[in-house]
PDB file of N, CA and C in Angstrom:
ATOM      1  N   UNK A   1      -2.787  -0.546   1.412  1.00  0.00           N
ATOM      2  CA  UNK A   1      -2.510  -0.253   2.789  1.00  0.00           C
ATOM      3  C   UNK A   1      -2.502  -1.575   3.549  1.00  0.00           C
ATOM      4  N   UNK A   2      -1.524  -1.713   4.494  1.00  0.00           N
ATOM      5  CA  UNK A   2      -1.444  -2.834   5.040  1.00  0.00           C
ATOM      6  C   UNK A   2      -1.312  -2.454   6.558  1.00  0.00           C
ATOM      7  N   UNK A   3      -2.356  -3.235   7.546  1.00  0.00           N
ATOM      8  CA  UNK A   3      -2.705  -3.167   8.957  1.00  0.00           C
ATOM      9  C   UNK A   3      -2.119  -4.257   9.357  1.00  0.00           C
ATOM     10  N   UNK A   4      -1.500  -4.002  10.476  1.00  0.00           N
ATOM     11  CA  UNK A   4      -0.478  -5.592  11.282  1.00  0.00           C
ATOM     12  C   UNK A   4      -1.687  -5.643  11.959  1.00  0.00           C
ATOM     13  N   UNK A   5      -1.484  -7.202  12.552  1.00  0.00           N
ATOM     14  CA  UNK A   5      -2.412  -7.239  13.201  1.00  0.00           C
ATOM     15  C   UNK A   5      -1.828  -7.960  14.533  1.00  0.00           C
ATOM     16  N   UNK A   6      -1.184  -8.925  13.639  1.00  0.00           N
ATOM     17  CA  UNK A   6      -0.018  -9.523  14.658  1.00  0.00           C
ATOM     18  C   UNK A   6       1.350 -10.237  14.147  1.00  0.00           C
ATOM     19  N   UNK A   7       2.160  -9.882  15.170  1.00  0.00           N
ATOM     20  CA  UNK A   7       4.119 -10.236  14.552  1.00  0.00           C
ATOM     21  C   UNK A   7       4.304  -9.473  14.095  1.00  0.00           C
ATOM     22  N   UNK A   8       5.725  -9.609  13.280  1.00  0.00           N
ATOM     23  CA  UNK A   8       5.592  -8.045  13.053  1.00  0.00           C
ATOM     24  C   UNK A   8       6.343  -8.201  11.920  1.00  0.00           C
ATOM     25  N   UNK A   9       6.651  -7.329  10.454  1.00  0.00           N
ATOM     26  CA  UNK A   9       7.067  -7.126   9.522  1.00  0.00           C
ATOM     27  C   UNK A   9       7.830  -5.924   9.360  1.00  0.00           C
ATOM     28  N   UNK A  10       8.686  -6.189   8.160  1.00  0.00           N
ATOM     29  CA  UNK A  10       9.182  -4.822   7.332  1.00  0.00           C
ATOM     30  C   UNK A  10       8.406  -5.212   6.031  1.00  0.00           C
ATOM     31  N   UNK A  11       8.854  -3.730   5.296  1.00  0.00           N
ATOM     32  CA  UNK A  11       8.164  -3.395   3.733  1.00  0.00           C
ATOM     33  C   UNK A  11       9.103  -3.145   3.191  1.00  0.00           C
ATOM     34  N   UNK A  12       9.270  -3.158   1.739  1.00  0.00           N
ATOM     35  CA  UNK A  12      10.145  -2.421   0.980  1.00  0.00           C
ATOM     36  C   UNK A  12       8.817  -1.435   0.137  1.00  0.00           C
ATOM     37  N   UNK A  13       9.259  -0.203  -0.052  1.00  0.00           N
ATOM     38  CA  UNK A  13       8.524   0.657  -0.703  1.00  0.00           C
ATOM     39  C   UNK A  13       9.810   1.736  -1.776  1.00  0.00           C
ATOM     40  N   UNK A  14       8.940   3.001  -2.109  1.00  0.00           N
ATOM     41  CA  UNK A  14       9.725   3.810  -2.542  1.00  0.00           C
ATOM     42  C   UNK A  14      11.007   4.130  -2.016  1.00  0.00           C
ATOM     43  N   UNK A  15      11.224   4.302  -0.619  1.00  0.00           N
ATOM     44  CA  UNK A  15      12.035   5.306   0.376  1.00  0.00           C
ATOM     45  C   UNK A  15      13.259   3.542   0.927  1.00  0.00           C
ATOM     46  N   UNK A  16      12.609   2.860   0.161  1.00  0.00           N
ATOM     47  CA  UNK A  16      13.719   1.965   0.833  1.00  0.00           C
ATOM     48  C   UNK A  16      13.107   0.542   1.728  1.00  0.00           C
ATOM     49  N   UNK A  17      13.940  -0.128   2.595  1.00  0.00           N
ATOM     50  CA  UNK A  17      12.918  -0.981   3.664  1.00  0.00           C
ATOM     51  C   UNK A  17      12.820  -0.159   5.240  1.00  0.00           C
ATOM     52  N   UNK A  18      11.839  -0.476   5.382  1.00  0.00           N
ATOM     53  CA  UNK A  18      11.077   0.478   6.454  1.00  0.00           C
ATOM     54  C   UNK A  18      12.266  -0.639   8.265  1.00  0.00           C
ATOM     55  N   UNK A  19      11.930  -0.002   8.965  1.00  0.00           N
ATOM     56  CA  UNK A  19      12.335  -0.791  10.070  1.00  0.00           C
ATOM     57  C   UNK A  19      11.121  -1.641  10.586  1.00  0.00           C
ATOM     58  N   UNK A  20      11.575  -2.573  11.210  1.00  0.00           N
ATOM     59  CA  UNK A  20      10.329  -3.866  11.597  1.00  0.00           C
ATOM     60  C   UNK A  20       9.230  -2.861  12.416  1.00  0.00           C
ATOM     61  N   UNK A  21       7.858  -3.335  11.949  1.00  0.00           N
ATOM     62  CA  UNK A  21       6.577  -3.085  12.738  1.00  0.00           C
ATOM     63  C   UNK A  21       5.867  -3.848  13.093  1.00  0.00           C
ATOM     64  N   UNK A  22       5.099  -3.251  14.203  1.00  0.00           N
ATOM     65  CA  UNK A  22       4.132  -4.373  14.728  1.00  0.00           C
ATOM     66  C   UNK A  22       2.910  -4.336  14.692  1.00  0.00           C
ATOM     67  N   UNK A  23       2.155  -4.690  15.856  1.00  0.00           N
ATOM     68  CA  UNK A  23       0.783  -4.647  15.920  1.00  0.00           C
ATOM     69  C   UNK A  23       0.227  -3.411  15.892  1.00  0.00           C
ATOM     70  N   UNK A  24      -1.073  -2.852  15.370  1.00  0.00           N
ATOM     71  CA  UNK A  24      -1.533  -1.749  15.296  1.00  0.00           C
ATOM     72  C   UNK A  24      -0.613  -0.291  14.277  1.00  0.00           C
ATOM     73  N   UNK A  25       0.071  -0.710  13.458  1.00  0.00           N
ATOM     74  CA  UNK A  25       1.373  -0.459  12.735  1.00  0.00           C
ATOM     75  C   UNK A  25       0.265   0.071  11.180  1.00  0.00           C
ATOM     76  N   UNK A  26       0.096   0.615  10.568  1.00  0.00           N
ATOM     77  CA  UNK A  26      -0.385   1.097   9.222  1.00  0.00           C
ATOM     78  C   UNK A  26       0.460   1.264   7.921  1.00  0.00           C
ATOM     79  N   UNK A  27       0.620   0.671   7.274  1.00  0.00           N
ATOM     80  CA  UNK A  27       1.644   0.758   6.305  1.00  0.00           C
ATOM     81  C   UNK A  27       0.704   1.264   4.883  1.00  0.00           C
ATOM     82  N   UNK A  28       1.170   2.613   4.056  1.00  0.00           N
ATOM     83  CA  UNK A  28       0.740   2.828   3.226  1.00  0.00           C
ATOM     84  C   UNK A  28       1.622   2.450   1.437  1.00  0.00           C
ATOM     85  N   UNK A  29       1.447   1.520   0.868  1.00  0.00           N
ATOM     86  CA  UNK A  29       1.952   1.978  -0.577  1.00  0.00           C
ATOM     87  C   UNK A  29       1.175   2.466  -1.717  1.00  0.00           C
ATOM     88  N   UNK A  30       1.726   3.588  -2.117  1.00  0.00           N
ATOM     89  CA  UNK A  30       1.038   3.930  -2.946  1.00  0.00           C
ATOM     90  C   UNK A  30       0.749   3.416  -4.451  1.00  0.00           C
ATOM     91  N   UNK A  31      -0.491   3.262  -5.628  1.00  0.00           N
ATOM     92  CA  UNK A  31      -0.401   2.204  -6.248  1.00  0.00           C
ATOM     93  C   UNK A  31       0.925   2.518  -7.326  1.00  0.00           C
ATOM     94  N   UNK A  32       1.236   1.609  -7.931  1.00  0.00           N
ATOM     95  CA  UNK A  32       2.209   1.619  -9.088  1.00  0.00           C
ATOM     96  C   UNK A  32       3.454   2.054  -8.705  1.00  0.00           C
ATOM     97  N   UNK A  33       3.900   1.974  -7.167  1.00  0.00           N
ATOM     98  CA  UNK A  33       4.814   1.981  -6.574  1.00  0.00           C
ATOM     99  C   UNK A  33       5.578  -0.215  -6.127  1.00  0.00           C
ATOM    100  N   UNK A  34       6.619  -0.505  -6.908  1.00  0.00           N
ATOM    101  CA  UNK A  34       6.545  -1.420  -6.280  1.00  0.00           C
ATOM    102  C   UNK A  34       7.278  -1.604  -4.899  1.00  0.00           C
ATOM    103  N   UNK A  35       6.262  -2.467  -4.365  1.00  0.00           N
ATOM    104  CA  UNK A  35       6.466  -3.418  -3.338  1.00  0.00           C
ATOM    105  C   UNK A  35       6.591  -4.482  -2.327  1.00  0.00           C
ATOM    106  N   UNK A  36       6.795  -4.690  -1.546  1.00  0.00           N
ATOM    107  CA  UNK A  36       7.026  -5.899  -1.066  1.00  0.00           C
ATOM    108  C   UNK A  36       7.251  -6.120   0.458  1.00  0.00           C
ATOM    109  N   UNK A  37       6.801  -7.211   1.424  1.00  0.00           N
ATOM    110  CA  UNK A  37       6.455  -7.477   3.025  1.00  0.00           C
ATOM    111  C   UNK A  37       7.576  -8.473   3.560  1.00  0.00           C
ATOM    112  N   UNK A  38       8.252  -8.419   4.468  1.00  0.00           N
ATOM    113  CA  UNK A  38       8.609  -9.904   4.847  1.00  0.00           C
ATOM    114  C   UNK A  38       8.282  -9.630   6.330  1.00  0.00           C
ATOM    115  N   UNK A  39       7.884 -11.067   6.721  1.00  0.00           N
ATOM    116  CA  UNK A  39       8.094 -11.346   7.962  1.00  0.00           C
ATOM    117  C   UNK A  39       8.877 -11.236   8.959  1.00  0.00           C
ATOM    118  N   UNK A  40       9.291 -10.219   9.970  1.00  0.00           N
ATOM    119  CA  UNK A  40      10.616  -9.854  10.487  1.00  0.00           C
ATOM    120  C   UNK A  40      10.606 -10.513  11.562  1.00  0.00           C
ATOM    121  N   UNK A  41       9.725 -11.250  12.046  1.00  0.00           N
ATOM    122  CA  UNK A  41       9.507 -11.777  13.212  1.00  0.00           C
ATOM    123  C   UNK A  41      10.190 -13.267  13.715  1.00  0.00           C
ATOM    124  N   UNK A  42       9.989 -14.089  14.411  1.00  0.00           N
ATOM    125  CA  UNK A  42      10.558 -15.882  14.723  1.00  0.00           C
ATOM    126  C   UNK A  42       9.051 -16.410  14.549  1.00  0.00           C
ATOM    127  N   UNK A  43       8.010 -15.320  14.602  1.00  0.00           N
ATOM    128  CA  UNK A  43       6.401 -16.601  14.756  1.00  0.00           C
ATOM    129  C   UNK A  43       6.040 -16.012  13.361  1.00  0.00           C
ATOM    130  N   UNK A  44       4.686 -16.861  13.358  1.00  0.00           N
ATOM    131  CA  UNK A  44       4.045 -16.225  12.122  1.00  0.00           C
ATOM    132  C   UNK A  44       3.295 -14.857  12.088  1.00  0.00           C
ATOM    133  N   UNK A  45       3.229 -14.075  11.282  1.00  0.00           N
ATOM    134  CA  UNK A  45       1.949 -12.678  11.213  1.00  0.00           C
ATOM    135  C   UNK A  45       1.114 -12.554  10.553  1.00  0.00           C
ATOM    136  N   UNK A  46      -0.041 -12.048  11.051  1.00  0.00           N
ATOM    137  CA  UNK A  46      -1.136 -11.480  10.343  1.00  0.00           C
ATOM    138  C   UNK A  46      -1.475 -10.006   9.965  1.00  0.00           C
ATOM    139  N   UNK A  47      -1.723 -10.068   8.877  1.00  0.00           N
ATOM    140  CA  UNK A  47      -1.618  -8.354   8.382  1.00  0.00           C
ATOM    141  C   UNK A  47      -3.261  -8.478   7.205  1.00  0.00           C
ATOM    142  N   UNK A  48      -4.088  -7.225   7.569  1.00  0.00           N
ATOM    143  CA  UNK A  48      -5.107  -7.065   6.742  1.00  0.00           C
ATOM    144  C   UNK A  48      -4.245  -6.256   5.554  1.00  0.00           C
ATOM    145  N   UNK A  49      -4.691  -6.485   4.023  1.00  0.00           N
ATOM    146  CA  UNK A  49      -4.494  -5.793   3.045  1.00  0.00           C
ATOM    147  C   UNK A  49      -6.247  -4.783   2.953  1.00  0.00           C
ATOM    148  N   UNK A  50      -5.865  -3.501   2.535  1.00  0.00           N
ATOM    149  CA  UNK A  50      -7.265  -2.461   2.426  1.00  0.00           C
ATOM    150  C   UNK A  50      -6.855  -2.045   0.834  1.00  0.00           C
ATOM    151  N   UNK A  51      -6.927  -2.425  -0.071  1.00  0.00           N
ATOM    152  CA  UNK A  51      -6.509  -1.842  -1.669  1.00  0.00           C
ATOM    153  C   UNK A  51      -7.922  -1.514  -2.034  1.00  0.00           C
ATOM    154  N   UNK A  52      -7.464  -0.039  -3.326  1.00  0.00           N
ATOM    155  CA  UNK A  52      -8.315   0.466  -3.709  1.00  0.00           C
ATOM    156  C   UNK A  52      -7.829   0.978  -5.320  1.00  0.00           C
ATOM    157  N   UNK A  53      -8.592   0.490  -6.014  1.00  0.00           N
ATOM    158  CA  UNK A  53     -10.145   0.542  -6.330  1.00  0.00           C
ATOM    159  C   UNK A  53     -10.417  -0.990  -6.252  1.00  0.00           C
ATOM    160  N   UNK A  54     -11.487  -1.080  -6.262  1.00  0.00           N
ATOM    161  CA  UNK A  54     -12.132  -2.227  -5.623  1.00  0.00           C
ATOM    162  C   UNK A  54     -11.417  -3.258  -6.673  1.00  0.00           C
ATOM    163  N   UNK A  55     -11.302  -4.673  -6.719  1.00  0.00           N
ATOM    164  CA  UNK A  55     -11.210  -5.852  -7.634  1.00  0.00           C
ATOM    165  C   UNK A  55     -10.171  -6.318  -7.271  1.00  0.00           C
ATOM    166  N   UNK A  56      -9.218  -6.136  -6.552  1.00  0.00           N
ATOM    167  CA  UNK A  56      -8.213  -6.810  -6.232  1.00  0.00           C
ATOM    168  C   UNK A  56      -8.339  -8.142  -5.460  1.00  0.00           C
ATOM    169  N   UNK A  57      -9.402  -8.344  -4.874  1.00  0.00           N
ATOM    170  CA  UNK A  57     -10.220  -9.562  -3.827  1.00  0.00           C
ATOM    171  C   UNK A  57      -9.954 -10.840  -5.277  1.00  0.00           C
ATOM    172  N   UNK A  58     -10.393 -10.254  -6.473  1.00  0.00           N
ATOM    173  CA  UNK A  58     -10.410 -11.240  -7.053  1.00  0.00           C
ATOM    174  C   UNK A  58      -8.983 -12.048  -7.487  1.00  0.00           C
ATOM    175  N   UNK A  59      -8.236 -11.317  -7.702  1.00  0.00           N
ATOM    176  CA  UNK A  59      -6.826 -12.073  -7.807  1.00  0.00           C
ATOM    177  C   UNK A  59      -6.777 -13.315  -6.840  1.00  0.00           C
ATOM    178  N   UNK A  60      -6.523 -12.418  -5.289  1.00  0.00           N
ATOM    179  CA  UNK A  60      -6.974 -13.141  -4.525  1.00  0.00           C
ATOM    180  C   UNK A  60      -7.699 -14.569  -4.459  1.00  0.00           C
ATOM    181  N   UNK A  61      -8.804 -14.244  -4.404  1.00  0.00           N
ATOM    182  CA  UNK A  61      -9.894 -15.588  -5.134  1.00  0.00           C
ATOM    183  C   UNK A  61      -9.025 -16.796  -5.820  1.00  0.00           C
ATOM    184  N   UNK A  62      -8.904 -15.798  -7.478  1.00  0.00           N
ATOM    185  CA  UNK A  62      -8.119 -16.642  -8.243  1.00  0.00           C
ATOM    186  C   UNK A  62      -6.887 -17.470  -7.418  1.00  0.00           C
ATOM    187  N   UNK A  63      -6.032 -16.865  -6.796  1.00  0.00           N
ATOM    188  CA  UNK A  63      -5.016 -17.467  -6.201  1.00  0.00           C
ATOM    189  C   UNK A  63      -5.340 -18.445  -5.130  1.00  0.00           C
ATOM    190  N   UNK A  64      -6.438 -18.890  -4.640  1.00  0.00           N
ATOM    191  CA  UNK A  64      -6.743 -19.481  -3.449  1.00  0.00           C
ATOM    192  C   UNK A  64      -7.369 -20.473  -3.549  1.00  0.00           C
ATOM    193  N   UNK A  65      -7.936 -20.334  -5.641  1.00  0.00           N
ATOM    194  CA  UNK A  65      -7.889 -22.052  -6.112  1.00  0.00           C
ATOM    195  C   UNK A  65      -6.779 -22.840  -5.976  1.00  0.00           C
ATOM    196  N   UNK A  66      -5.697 -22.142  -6.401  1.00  0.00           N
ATOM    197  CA  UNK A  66      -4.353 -22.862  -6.841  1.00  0.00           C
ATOM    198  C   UNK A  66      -4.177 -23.719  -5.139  1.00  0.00           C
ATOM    199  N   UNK A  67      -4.181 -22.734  -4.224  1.00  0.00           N
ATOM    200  CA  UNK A  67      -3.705 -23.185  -2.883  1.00  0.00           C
ATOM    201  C   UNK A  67      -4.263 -24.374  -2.578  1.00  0.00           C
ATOM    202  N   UNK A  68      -5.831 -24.335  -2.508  1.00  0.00           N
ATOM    203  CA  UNK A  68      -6.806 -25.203  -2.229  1.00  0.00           C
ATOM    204  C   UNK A  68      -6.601 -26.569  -2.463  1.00  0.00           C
ATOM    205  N   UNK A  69      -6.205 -26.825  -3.941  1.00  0.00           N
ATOM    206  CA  UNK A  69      -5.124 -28.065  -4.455  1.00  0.00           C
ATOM    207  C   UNK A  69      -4.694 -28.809  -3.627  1.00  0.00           C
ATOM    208  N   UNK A  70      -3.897 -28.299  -2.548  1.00  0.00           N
ATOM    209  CA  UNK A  70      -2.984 -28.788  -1.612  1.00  0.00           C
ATOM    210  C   UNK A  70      -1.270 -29.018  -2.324  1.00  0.00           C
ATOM    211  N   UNK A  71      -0.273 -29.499  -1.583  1.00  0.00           N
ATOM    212  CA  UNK A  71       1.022 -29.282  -1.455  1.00  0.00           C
ATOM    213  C   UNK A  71       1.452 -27.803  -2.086  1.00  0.00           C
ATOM    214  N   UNK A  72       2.808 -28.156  -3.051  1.00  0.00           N
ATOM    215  CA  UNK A  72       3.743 -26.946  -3.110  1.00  0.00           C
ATOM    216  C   UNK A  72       2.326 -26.189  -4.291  1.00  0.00           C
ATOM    217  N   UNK A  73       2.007 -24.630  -4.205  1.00  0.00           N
ATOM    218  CA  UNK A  73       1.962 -24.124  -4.984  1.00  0.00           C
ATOM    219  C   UNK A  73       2.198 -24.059  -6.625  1.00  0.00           C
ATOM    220  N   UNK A  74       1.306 -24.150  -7.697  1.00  0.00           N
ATOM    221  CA  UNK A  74       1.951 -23.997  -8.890  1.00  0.00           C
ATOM    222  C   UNK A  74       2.103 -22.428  -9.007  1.00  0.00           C
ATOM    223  N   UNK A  75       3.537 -22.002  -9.131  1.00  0.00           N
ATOM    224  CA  UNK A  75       3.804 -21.013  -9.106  1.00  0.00           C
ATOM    225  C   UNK A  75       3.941 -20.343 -10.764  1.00  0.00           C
ATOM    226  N   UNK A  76       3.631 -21.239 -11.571  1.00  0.00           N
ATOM    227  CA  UNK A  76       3.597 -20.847 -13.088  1.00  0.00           C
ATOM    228  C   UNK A  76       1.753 -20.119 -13.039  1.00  0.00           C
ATOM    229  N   UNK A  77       1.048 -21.032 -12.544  1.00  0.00           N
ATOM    230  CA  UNK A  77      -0.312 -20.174 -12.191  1.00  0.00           C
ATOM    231  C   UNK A  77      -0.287 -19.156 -11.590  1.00  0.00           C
ATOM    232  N   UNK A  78       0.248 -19.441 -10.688  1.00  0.00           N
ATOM    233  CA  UNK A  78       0.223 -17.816  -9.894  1.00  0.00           C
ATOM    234  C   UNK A  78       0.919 -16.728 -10.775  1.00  0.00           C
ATOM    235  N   UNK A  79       1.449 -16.631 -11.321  1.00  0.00           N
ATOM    236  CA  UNK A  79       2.574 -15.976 -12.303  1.00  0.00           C
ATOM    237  C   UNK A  79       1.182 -15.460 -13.077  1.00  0.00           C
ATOM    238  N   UNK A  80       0.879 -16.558 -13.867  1.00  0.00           N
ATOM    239  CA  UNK A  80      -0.263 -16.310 -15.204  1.00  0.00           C
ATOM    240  C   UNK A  80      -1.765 -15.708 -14.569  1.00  0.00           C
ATOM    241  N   UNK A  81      -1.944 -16.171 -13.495  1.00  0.00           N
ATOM    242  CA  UNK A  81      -2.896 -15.252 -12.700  1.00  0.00           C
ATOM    243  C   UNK A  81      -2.431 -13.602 -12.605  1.00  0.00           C
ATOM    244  N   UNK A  82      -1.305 -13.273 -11.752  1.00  0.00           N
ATOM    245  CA  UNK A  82      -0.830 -12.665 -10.830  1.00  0.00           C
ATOM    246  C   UNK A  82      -1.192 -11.105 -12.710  1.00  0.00           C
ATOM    247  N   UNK A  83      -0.484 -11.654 -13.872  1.00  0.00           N
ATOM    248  CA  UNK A  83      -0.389 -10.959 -15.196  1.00  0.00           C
ATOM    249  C   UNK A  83      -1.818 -10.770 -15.753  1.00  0.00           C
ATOM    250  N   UNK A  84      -2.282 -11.692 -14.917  1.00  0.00           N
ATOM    251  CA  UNK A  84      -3.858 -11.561 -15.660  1.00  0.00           C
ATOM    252  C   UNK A  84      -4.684 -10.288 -15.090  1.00  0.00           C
ATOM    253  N   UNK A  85      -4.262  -9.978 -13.965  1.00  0.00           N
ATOM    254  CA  UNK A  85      -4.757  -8.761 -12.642  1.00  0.00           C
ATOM    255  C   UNK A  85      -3.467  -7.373 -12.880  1.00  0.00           C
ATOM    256  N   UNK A  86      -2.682  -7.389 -14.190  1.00  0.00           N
ATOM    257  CA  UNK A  86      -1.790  -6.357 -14.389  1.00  0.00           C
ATOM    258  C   UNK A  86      -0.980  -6.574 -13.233  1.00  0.00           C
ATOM    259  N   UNK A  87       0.049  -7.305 -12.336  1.00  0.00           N
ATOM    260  CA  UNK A  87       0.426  -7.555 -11.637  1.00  0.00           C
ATOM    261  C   UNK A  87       1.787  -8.193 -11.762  1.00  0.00           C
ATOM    262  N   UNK A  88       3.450  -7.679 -11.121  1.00  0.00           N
ATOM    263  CA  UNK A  88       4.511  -7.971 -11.383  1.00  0.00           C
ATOM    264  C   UNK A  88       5.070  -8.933 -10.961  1.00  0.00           C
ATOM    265  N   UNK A  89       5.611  -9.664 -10.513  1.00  0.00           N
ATOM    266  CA  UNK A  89       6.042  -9.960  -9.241  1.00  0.00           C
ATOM    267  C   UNK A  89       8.053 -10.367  -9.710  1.00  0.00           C
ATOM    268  N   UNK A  90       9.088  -9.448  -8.996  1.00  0.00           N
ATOM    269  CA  UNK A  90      10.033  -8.956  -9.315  1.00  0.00           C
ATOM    270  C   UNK A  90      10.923 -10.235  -8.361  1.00  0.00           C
ATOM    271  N   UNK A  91      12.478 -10.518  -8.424  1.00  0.00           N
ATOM    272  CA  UNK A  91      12.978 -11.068  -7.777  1.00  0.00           C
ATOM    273  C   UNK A  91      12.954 -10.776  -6.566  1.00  0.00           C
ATOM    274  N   UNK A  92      13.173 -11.506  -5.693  1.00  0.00           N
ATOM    275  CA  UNK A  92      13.221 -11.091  -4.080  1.00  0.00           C
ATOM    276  C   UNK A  92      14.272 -10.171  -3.817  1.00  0.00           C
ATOM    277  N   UNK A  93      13.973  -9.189  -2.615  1.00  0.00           N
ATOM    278  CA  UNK A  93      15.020  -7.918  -2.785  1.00  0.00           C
ATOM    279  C   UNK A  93      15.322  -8.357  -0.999  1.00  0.00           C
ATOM    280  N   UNK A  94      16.395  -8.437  -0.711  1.00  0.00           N
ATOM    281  CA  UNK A  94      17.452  -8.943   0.296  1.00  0.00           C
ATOM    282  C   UNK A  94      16.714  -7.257   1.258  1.00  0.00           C
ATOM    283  N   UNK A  95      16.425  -7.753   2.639  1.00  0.00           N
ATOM    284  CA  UNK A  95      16.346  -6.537   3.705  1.00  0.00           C
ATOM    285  C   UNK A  95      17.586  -6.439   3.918  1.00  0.00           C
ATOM    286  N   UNK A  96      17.756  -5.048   4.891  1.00  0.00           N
ATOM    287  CA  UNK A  96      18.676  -4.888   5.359  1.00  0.00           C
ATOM    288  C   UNK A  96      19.118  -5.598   6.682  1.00  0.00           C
TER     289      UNK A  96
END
């Protein structure tokens, strides 16, 4: 579940991409449904993630060594992380 908090986004889910939302906005995916967020906005946004069952924080974690590093991302880690947490991550899918 994803809470805007601020700016505003679309999702892609089951049903397609959603139209842009904003603040106070609740977005549900359900698990083993894939999906995906972009930023629909000109500024930046903040959005809480609420996932369940618990352990997903740790991916997280894991991923926030790589960042910590500093410059571009190793995105081969994130990959080998992302598989390590049963986790896909699919080509980018064009909004409408």
């Amino acid at each position: 579940m994803f809470i805007i908090i601020e700016g505003r986004f679309r999702f892609l889910g089951a049903e397609g991409w959603c139209d842009p939302v904003g603040p106070g906005t609740v977005v549900y995916t359900p698990r083993g449904v894939r999906h995906t967020f972009q930023n629909a906005g000109s500024a930046s946004g903040k959005h809480w993630i609420i996932a369940t069952p618990s352990g997903f924080e740790r991916f997280f974690g894991r991923c926030a060594e790589v960042f910590a590093i500093g410059g571009p991302p190793d995105m081969q880690r994130i990959l080998t992380i992302s598989s390590e947490h049963g986790l896909e991550f699919v080509p980018p899918l064009a909004p409408p």
